[in-house]
Protein backbone atom coordinates (compact mmCIF):
# COMPACT_ATOMS: atom_id res chain seq x y z
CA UNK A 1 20.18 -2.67 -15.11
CA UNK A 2 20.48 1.22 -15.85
CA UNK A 3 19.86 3.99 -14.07
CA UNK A 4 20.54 3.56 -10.84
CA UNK A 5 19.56 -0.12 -10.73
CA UNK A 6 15.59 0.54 -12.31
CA UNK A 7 14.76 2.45 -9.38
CA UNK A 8 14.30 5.50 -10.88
CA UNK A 9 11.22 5.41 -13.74
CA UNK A 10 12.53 5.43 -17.21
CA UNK A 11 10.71 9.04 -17.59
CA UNK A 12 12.62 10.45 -14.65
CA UNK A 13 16.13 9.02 -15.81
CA UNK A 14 17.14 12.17 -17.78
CA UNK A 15 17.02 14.09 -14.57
CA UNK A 16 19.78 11.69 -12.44
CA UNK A 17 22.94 13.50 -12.00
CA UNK A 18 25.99 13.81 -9.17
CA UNK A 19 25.28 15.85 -6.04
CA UNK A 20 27.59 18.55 -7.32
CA UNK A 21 26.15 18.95 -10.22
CA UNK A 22 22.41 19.30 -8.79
CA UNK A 23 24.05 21.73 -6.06
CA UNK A 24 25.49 24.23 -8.51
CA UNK A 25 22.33 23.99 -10.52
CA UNK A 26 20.67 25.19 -6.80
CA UNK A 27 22.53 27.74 -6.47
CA UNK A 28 22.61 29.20 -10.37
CA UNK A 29 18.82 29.19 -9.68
CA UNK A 30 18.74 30.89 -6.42
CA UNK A 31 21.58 33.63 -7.18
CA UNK A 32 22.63 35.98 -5.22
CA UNK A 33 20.12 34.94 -2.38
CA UNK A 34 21.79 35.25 1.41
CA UNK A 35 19.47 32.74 3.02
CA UNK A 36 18.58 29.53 1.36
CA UNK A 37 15.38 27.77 2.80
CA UNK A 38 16.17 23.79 2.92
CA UNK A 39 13.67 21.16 3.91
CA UNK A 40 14.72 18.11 4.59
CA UNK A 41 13.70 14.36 5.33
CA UNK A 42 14.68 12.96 8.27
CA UNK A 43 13.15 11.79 11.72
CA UNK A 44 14.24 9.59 14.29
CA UNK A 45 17.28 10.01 12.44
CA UNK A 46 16.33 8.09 10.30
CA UNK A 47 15.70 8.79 6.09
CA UNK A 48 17.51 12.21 6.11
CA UNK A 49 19.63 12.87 2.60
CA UNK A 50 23.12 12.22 2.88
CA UNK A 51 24.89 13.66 -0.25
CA UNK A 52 23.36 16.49 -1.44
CA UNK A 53 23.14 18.95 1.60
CA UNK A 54 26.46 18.45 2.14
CA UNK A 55 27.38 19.23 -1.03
CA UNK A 56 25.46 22.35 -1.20
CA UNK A 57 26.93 23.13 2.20
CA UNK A 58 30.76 23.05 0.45
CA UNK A 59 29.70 25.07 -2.53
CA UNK A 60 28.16 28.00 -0.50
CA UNK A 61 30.01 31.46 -1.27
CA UNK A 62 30.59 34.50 1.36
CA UNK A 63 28.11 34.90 3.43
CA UNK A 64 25.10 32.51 1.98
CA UNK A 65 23.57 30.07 4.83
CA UNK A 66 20.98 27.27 5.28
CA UNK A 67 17.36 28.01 6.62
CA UNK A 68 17.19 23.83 7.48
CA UNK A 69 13.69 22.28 7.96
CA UNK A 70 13.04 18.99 9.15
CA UNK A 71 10.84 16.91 10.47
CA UNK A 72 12.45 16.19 13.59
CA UNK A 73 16.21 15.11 14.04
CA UNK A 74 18.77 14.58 11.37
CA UNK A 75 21.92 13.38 13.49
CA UNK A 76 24.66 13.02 10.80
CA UNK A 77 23.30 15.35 8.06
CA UNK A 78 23.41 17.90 11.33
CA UNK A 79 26.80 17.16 12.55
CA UNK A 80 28.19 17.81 9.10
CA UNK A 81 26.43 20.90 8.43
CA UNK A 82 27.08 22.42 11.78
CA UNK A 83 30.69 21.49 11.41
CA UNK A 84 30.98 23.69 7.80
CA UNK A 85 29.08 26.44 9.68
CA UNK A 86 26.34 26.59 6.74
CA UNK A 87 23.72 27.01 8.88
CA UNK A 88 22.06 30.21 9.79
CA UNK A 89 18.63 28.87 11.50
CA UNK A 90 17.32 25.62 12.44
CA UNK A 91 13.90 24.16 13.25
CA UNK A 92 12.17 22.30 14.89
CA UNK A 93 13.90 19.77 16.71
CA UNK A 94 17.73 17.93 16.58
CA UNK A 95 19.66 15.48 18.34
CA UNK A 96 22.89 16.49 17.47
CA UNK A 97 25.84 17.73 20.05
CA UNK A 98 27.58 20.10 17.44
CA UNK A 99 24.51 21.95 16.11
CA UNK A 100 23.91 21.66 19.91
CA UNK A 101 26.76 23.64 21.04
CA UNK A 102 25.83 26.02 17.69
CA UNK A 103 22.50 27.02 18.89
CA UNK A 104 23.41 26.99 22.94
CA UNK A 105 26.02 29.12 21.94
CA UNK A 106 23.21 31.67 20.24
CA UNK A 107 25.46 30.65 16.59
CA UNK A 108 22.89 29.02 14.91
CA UNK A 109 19.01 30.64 15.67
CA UNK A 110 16.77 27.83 16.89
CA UNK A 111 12.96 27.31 17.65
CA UNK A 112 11.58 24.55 19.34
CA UNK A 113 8.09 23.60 18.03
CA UNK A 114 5.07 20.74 18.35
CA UNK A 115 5.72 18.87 15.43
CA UNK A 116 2.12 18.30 14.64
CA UNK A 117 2.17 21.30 14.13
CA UNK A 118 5.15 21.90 12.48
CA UNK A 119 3.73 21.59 8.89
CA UNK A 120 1.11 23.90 8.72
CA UNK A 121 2.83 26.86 10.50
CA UNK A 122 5.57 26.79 8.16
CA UNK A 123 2.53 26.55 5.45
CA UNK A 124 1.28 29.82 7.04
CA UNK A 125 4.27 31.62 5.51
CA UNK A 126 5.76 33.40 8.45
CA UNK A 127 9.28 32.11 6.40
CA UNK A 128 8.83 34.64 4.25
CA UNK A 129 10.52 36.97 6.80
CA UNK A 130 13.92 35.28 6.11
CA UNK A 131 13.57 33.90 2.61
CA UNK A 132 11.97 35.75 -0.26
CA UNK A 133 10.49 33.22 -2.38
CA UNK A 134 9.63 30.81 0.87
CA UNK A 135 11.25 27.30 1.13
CA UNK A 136 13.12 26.91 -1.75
CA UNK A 137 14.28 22.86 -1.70
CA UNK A 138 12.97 19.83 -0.94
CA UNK A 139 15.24 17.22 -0.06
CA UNK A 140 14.24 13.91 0.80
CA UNK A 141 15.67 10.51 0.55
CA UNK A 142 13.76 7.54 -1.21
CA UNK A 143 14.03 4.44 -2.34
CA UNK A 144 12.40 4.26 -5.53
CA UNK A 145 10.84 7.24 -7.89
CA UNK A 146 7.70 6.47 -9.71
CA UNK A 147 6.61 8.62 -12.56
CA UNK A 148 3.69 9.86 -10.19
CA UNK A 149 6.46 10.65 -7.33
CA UNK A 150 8.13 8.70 -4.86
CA UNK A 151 8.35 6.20 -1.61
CA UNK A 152 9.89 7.50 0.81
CA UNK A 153 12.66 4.86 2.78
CA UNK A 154 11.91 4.13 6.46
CA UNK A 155 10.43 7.50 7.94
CA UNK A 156 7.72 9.98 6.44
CA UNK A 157 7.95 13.23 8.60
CA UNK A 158 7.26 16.12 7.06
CA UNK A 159 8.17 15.45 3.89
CA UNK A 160 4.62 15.30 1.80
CA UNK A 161 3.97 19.56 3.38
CA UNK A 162 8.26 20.37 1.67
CA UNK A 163 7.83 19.01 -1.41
CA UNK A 164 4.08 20.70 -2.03
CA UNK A 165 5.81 23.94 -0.22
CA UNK A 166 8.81 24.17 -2.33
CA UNK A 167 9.94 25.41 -5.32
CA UNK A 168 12.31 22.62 -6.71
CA UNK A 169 12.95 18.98 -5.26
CA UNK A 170 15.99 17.23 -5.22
CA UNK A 171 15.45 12.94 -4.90
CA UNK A 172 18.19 11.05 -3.08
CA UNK A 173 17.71 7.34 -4.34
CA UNK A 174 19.41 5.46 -1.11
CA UNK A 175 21.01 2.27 -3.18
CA UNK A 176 20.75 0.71 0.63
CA UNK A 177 17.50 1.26 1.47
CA UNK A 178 14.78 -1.86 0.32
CA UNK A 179 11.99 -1.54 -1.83
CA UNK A 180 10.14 -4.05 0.14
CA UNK A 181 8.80 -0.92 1.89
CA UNK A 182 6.30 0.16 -0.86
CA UNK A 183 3.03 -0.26 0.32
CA UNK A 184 3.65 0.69 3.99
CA UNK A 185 3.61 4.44 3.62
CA UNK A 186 0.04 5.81 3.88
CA UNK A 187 0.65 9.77 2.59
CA UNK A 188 -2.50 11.55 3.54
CA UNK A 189 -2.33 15.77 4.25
CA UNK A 190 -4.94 17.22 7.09
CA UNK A 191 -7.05 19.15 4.95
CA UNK A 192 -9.49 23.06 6.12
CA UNK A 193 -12.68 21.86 7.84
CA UNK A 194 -12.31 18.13 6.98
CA UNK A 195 -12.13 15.72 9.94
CA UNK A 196 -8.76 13.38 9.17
CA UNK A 197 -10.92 9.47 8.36
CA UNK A 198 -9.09 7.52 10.52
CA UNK A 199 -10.99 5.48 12.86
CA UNK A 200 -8.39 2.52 13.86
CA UNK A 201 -4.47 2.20 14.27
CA UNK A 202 -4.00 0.82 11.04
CA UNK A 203 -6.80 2.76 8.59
CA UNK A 204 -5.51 3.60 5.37
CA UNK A 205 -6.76 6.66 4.12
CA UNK A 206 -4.01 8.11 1.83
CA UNK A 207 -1.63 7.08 -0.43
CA UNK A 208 1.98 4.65 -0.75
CA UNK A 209 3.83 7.69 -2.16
CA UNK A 210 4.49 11.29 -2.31
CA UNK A 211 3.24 12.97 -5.43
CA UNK A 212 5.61 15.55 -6.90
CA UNK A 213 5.12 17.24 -10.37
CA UNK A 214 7.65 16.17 -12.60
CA UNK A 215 8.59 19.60 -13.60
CA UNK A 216 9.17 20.61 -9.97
CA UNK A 217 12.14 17.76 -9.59
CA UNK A 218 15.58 19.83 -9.84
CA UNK A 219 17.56 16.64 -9.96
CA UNK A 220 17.96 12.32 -8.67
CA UNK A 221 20.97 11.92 -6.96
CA UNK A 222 22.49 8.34 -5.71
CA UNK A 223 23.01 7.96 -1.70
CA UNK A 224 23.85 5.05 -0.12
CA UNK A 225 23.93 4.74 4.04
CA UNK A 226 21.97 2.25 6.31
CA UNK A 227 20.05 4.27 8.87
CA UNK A 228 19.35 3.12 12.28
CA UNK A 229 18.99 3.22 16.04
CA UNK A 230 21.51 2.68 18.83
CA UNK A 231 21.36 -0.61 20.62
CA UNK A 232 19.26 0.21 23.41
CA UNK A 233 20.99 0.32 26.57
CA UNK A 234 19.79 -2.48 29.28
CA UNK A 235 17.46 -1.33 31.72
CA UNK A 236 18.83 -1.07 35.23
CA UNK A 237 16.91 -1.52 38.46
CA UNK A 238 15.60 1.93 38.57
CA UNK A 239 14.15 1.49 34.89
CA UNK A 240 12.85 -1.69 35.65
CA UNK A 241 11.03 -0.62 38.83
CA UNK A 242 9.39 2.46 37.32
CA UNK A 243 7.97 -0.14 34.31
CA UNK A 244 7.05 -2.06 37.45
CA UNK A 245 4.97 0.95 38.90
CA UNK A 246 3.31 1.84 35.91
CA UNK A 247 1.79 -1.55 34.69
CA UNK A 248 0.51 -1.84 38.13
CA UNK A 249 -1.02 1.74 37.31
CA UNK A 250 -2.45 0.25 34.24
CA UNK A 251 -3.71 -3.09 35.32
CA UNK A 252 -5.42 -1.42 37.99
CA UNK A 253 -7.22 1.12 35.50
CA UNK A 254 -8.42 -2.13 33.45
CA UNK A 255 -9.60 -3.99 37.10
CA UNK A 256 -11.72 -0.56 37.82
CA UNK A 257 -12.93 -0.13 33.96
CA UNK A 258 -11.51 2.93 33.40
CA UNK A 259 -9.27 0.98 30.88
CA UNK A 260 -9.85 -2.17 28.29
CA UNK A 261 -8.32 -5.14 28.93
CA UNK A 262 -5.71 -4.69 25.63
CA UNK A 263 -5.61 -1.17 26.60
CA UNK A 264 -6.03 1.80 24.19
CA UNK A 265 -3.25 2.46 21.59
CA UNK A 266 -0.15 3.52 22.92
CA UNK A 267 2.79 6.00 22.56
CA UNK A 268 6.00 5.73 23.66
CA UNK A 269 8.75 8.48 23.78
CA UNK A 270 12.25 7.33 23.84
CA UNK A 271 15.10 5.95 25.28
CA UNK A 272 15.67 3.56 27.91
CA UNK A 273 13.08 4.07 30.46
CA UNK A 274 10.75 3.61 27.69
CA UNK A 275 12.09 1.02 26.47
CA UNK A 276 11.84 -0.77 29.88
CA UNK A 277 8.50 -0.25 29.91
CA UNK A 278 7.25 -1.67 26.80
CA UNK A 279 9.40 -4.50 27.48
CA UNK A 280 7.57 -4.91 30.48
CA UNK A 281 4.15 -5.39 28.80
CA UNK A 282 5.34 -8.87 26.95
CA UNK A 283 6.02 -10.07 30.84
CA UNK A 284 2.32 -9.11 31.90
CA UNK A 285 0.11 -11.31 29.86
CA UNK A 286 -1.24 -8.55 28.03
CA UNK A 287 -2.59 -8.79 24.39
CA UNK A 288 -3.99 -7.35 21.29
CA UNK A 289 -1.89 -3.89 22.11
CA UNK A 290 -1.58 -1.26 19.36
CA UNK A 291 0.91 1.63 19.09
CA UNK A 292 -0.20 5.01 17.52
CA UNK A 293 2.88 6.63 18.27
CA UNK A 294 5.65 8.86 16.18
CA UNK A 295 8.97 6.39 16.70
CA UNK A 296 8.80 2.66 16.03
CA UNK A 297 12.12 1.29 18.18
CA UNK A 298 12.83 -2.73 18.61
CA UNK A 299 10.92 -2.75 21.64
CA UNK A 300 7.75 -1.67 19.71
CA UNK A 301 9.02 -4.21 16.71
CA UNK A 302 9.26 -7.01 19.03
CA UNK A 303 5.69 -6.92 20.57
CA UNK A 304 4.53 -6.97 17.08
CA UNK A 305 6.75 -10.01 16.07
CA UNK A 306 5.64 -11.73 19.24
CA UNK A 307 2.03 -10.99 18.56
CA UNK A 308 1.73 -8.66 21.19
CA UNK A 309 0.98 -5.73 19.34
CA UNK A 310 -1.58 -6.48 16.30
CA UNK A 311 -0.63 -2.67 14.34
CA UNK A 312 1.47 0.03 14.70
CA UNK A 313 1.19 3.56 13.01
CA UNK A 314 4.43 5.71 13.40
CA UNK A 315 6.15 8.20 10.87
CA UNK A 316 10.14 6.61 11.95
CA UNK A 317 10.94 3.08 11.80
CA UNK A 318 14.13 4.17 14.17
CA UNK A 319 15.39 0.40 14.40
CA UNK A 320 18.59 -1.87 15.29
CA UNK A 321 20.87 -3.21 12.20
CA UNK A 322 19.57 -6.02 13.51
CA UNK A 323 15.93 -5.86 13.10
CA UNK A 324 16.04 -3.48 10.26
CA UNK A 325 17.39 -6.42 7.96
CA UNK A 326 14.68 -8.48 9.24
CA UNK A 327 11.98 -5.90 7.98
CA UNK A 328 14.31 -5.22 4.43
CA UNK A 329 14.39 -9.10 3.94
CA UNK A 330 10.77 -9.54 4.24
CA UNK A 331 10.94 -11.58 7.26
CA UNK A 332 8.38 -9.90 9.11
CA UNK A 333 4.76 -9.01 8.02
CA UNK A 334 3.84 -5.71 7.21
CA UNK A 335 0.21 -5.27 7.01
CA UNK A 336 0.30 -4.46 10.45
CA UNK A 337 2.78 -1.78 10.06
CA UNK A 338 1.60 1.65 8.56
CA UNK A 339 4.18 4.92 7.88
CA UNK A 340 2.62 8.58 8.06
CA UNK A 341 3.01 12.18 7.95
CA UNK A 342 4.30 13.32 11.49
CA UNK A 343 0.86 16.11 10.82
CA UNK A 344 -1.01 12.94 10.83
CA UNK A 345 0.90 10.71 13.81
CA UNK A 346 0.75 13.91 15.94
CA UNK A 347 -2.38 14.75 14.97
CA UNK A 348 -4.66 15.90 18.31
CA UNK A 349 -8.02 15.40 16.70
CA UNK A 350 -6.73 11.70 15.60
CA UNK A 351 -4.84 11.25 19.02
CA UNK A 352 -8.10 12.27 21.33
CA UNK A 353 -10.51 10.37 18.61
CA UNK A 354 -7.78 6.80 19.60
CA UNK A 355 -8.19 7.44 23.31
CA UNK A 356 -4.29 7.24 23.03
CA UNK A 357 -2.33 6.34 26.27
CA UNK A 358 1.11 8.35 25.94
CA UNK A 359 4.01 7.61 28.50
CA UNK A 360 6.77 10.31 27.74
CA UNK A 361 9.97 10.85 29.43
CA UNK A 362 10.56 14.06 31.67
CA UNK A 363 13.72 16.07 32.46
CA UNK A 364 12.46 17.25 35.54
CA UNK A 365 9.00 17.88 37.04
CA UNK A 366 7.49 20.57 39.84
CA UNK A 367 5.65 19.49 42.78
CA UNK A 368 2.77 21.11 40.60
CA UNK A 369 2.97 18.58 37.87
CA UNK A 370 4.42 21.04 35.81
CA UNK A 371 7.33 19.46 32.79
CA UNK A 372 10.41 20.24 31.41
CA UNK A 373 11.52 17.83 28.97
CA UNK A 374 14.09 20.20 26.95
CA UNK A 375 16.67 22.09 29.00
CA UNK A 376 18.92 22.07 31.65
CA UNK A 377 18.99 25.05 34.30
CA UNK A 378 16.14 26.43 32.23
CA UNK A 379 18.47 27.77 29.24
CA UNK A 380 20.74 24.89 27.61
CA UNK A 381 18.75 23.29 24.95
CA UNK A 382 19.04 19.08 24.83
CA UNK A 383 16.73 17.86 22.10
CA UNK A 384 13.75 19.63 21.55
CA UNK A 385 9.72 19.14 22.86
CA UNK A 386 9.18 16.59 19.96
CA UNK A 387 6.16 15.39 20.08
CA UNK A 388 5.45 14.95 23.69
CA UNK A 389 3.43 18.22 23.92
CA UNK A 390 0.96 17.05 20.65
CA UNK A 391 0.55 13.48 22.52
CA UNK A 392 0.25 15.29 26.08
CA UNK A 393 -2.67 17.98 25.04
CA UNK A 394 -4.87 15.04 23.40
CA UNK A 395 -4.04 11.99 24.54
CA UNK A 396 -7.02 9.84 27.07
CA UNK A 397 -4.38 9.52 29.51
CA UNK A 398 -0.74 11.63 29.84
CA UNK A 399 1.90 9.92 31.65
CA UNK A 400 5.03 11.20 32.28
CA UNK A 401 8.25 8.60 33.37
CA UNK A 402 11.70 9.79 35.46
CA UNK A 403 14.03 8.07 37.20
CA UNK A 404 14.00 10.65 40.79
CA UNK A 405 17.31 11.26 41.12
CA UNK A 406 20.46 11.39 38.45
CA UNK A 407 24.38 12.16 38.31
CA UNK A 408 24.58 9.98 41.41
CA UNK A 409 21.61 11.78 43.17
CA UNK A 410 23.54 14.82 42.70
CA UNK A 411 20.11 15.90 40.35
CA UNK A 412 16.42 15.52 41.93
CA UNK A 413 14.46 15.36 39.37
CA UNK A 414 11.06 16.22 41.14
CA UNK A 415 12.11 20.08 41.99
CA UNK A 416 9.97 23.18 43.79
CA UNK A 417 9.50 24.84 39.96
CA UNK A 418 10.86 23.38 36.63
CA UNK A 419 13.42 25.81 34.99
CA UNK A 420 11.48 25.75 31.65
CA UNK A 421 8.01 24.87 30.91
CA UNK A 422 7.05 22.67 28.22
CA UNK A 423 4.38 20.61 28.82
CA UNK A 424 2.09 22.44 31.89
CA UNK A 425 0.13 20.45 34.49
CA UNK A 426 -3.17 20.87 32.58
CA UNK A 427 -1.64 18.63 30.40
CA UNK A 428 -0.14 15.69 33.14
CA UNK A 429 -2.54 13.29 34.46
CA UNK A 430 0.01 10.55 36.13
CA UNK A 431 4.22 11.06 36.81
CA UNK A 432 5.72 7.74 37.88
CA UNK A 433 9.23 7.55 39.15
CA UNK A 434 10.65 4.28 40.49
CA UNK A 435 9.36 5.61 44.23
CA UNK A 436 6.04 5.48 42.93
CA UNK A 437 2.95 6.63 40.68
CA UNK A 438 1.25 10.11 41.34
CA UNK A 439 -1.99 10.26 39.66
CA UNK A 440 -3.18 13.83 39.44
CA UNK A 441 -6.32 13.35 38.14
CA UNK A 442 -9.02 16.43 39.16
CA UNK A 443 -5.89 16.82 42.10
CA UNK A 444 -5.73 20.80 42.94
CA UNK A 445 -2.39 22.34 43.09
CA UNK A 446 -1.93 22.00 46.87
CA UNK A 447 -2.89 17.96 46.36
CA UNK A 448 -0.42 17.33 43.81
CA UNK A 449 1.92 18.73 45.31
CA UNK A 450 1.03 16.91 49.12
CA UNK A 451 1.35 13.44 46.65
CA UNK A 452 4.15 14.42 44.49
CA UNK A 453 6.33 14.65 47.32
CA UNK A 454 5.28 11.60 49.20
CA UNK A 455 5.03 9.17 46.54
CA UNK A 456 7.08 10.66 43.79
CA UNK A 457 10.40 12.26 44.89
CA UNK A 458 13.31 10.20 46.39
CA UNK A 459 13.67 10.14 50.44
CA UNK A 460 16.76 12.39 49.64
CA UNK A 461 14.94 15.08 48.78
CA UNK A 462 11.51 14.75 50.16
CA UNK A 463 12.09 17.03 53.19
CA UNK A 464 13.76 19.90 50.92
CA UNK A 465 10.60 19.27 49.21
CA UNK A 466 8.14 19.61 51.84
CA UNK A 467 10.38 22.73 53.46
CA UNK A 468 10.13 24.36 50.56
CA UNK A 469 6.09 23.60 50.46
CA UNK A 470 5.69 24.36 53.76
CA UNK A 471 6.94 27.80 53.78
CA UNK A 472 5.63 28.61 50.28
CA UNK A 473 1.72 27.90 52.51
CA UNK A 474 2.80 30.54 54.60
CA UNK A 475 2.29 33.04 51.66
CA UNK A 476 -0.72 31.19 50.49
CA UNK A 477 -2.31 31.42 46.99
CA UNK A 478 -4.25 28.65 44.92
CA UNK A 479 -0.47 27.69 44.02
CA UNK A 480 1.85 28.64 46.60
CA UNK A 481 5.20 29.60 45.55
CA UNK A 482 8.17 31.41 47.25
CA UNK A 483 9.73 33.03 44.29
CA UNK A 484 12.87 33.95 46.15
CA UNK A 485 13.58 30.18 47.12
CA UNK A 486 11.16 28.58 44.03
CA UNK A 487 15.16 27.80 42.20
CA UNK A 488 16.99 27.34 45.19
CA UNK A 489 18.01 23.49 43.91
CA UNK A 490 18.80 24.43 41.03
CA UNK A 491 21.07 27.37 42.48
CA UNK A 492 22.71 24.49 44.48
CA UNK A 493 23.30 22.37 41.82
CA UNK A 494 25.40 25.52 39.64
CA UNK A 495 26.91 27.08 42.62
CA UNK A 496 27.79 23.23 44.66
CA UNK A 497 27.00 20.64 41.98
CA UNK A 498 24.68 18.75 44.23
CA UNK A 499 21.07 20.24 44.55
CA UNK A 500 21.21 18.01 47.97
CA UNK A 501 22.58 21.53 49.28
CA UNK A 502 19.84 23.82 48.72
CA UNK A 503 19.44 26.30 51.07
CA UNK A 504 15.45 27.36 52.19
């Protein structure tokens, strides 16, 4: 069968050539331009090309860079472009430790942002400060191209607001990824003063691919790669007893009918802890869950496959090798399964309209309920916010998950003041550690902090704690603070290695 195995529509066959070629045809176009605006696919790391921005990275002359867009993280396509050094700025979020060391470095220029938002501010043109003619490539990975457009492989990010933002598109047909996902992609664009018409977790309201203008496609390129998620690493006792604490919290919400008995749709962050805890929920008895949420991992998958879960709406299907093949081969049913636009999974008006229940993972968090989920000692970047902040601001119920202590107990992670703030305590209604569940619910400052301490934080550090909150009373204030101590763990933990040895 001919070009590229009748994945590509007969119409759009004249326009499939090698990633060189569609690079130098790039960069004929764009000249002499210094800064070259690329949006990619990709998130979850998962769906992001995997030919063609590395070929434009190797064809760059003198000084030209990338302006790189995603949707979230693009872990390999990253680590090769922050090895060549093409890249000048990056947004919004990444995963990756060399672009990492790049942008802690102050190398590459890097802005963390809400990727609900994400979309629309870059549709607000503020990129025209960098790039003259905006974003000038699309590049996104698919697995089949229609004469209408294309379906995207196993994530949807942001890549419906790139290719309607820029000038030329470049289509990388992934020969590994499965057409069996056609049909689960539901591409629908917030629009000015229209309410998004989604009433359920599974409501289809858009479309199964992304239109693009024919004229507007630069070039099809081939790709091949199977994308996919670690294993997930097996909870340990801490993990387990903080999934423990917060399904009590739960089924004691349903017993005083603040909650319904199958709950309301859910979002999980993650990474282990999370993982634990959605585990947890197949243990409980709980059923007719549903997950409106931006990642899909195995734990998610699993629910679903057990019957657990009856829909889930993400924008990454960030799976095992394992349970990918099992979606590819058809094995599981998808109607239950819907793909998005991360502007429509993070989506506050669609988030608070759900009554969605978000559990997100925390770096560290104040005795105020304050959140850093982003850097360490207030300045190295990890990750990025992602989309904790979107699911924090308007979900029903905002639940943050930590472990107390790390490195050995060498790290508290309940502290006097978080070194960066990224999601605020107007925004944290319940922190659960494996000590215990703080719910600050219509709390004031000097409660949460009285409960943080005693239920939250690990017996190592509670009295630090409540030193440091006792003499911060004796200045007073509706938050009381001692500035000149407010960072004294974390000045034990660069000066000693062990915040254990704060002084106060």
């Amino acid at each position: 069968m001919s070009c590229l195995d009748g994945r590509v529509s007969a119409e759009a066959c004249r326009l499939v050539v090698s990633p060189e070629e569609a690079a130098r045809k790039l960069l004929r176009l764009v000249g002499d331009q210094r800064l070259i605006g690329m949006g990619t696919s990709g998130f979850g790391s998962v769906g992001y090309p995997k030919v063609f921005p590395v070929e434009l990275a190797r064809l760059l002359e003198g000084t030209q860079r990338l302006v790189v867009l995603t949707g979230a993280s693009a872990y390999a396509m990253d680590g090769v472009l922050a090895e060549k050094r093409a890249v000048a700025r990056r947004y919004p979020y990444q995963n990756n430790p060399t672009l990492r060391k790049l942008i802690n470095s102050g190398i590459v220029q890097f802005m963390d942002y809400h990727l609900g938002e994400w979309p629309s501010l870059v549709e607000s043109g503020w990129l025209y400060r960098w790039l003259p003619h905006g974003l000038d490539v699309a590049v996104v990975e698919a697995s089949t191209v229609t004469n209408e457009g294309f379906v995207p492989t196993a994530s949807v990010g942001a890549v419906p607001a790139w290719v309607e933002r820029a000038r030329w598109v470049v289509v990388e047909v992934n020969m590994d990824s499965s057409p069996t996902l056609h049909g689960v992609h539901d591409i629908y664009r917030p629009r000015p003063g229209e309410p998004v018409p989604i009433r359920s977790v599974t409501d289809r309201v858009g479309e199964p691919i992304v239109r693009v203008p024919r004229e507007k496609i630069l070039a099809i390129v081939e790709s091949r790669g199977i994308d996919h998620g670690g294993e997930p690493a097996e909870p340990g006792e801490v993990e387990r007893k903080i999934a423990e604490n917060l399904l009590e919290f739960l089924q004691g919400e349903v017993q005083a009918g603040r909650l319904p008995r199958n709950l309301y749709p859910l979002e999980s962050g993650v990474g282990t802890v999370n993982d634990a805890v959605f585990k947890s929920l197949s243990e409980a008895g709980l059923r007719g869950l549903r997950a409106w949420t931006e990642v899909v991992q195995d734990s998610l998958l699993e629910l679903y496959t057990e019957g657990i879960m009856t829909g889930l709406s993400c924008t990454s299907l960030m799976l095992t090798p394992r349970n990918l093949e099992r979606l590819y081969s058809g094995e599981i049913d998808l109607s239950g399964i819907v793909l998005r636009p991360q502007d429509i999974t993070n989506n506050i008006e669609v988030i608070r309209r759900l009554r969605v229940i978000a559990v997100n993972t925390a770096v560290e968090m104040d005795i105020y309920g304050n959140v850093n989920s982003t850097h360490v000692l207030g300045r190295r970047l990890i990750n990025g916010i992602g989309g904790s902040g979107d699911y924090a601001r308007g979900s029903f119920l905002s639940i943050f998950i930590a472990p107390s202590t790390r490195k050995g107990g060498r790290i508290s992670s309940i502290v006097p003041m978080v070194s960066h703030v990224d999601t605020p305590d107007h925004d944290v209604d319940v922190i659960v550690t494996e000590q215990g569940v703080c719910d600050l619910r219509g709390l004031s400052p000097r409660e949460k902090a009285r409960l943080i301490i005693d239920s939250c934080a690990h017996p190592d550090y509670a009295p630090l704690l409540e030193k440091y909150y006792r003499l911060s009373l004796e200045r007073g204030g509706h938050i009381p603070h001692r500035l000149e101590l407010a960072y004294a763990f974390h000045r034990a933990l660069e000066e000693h290695g062990d915040m254990r040895m704060a002084e106060l």
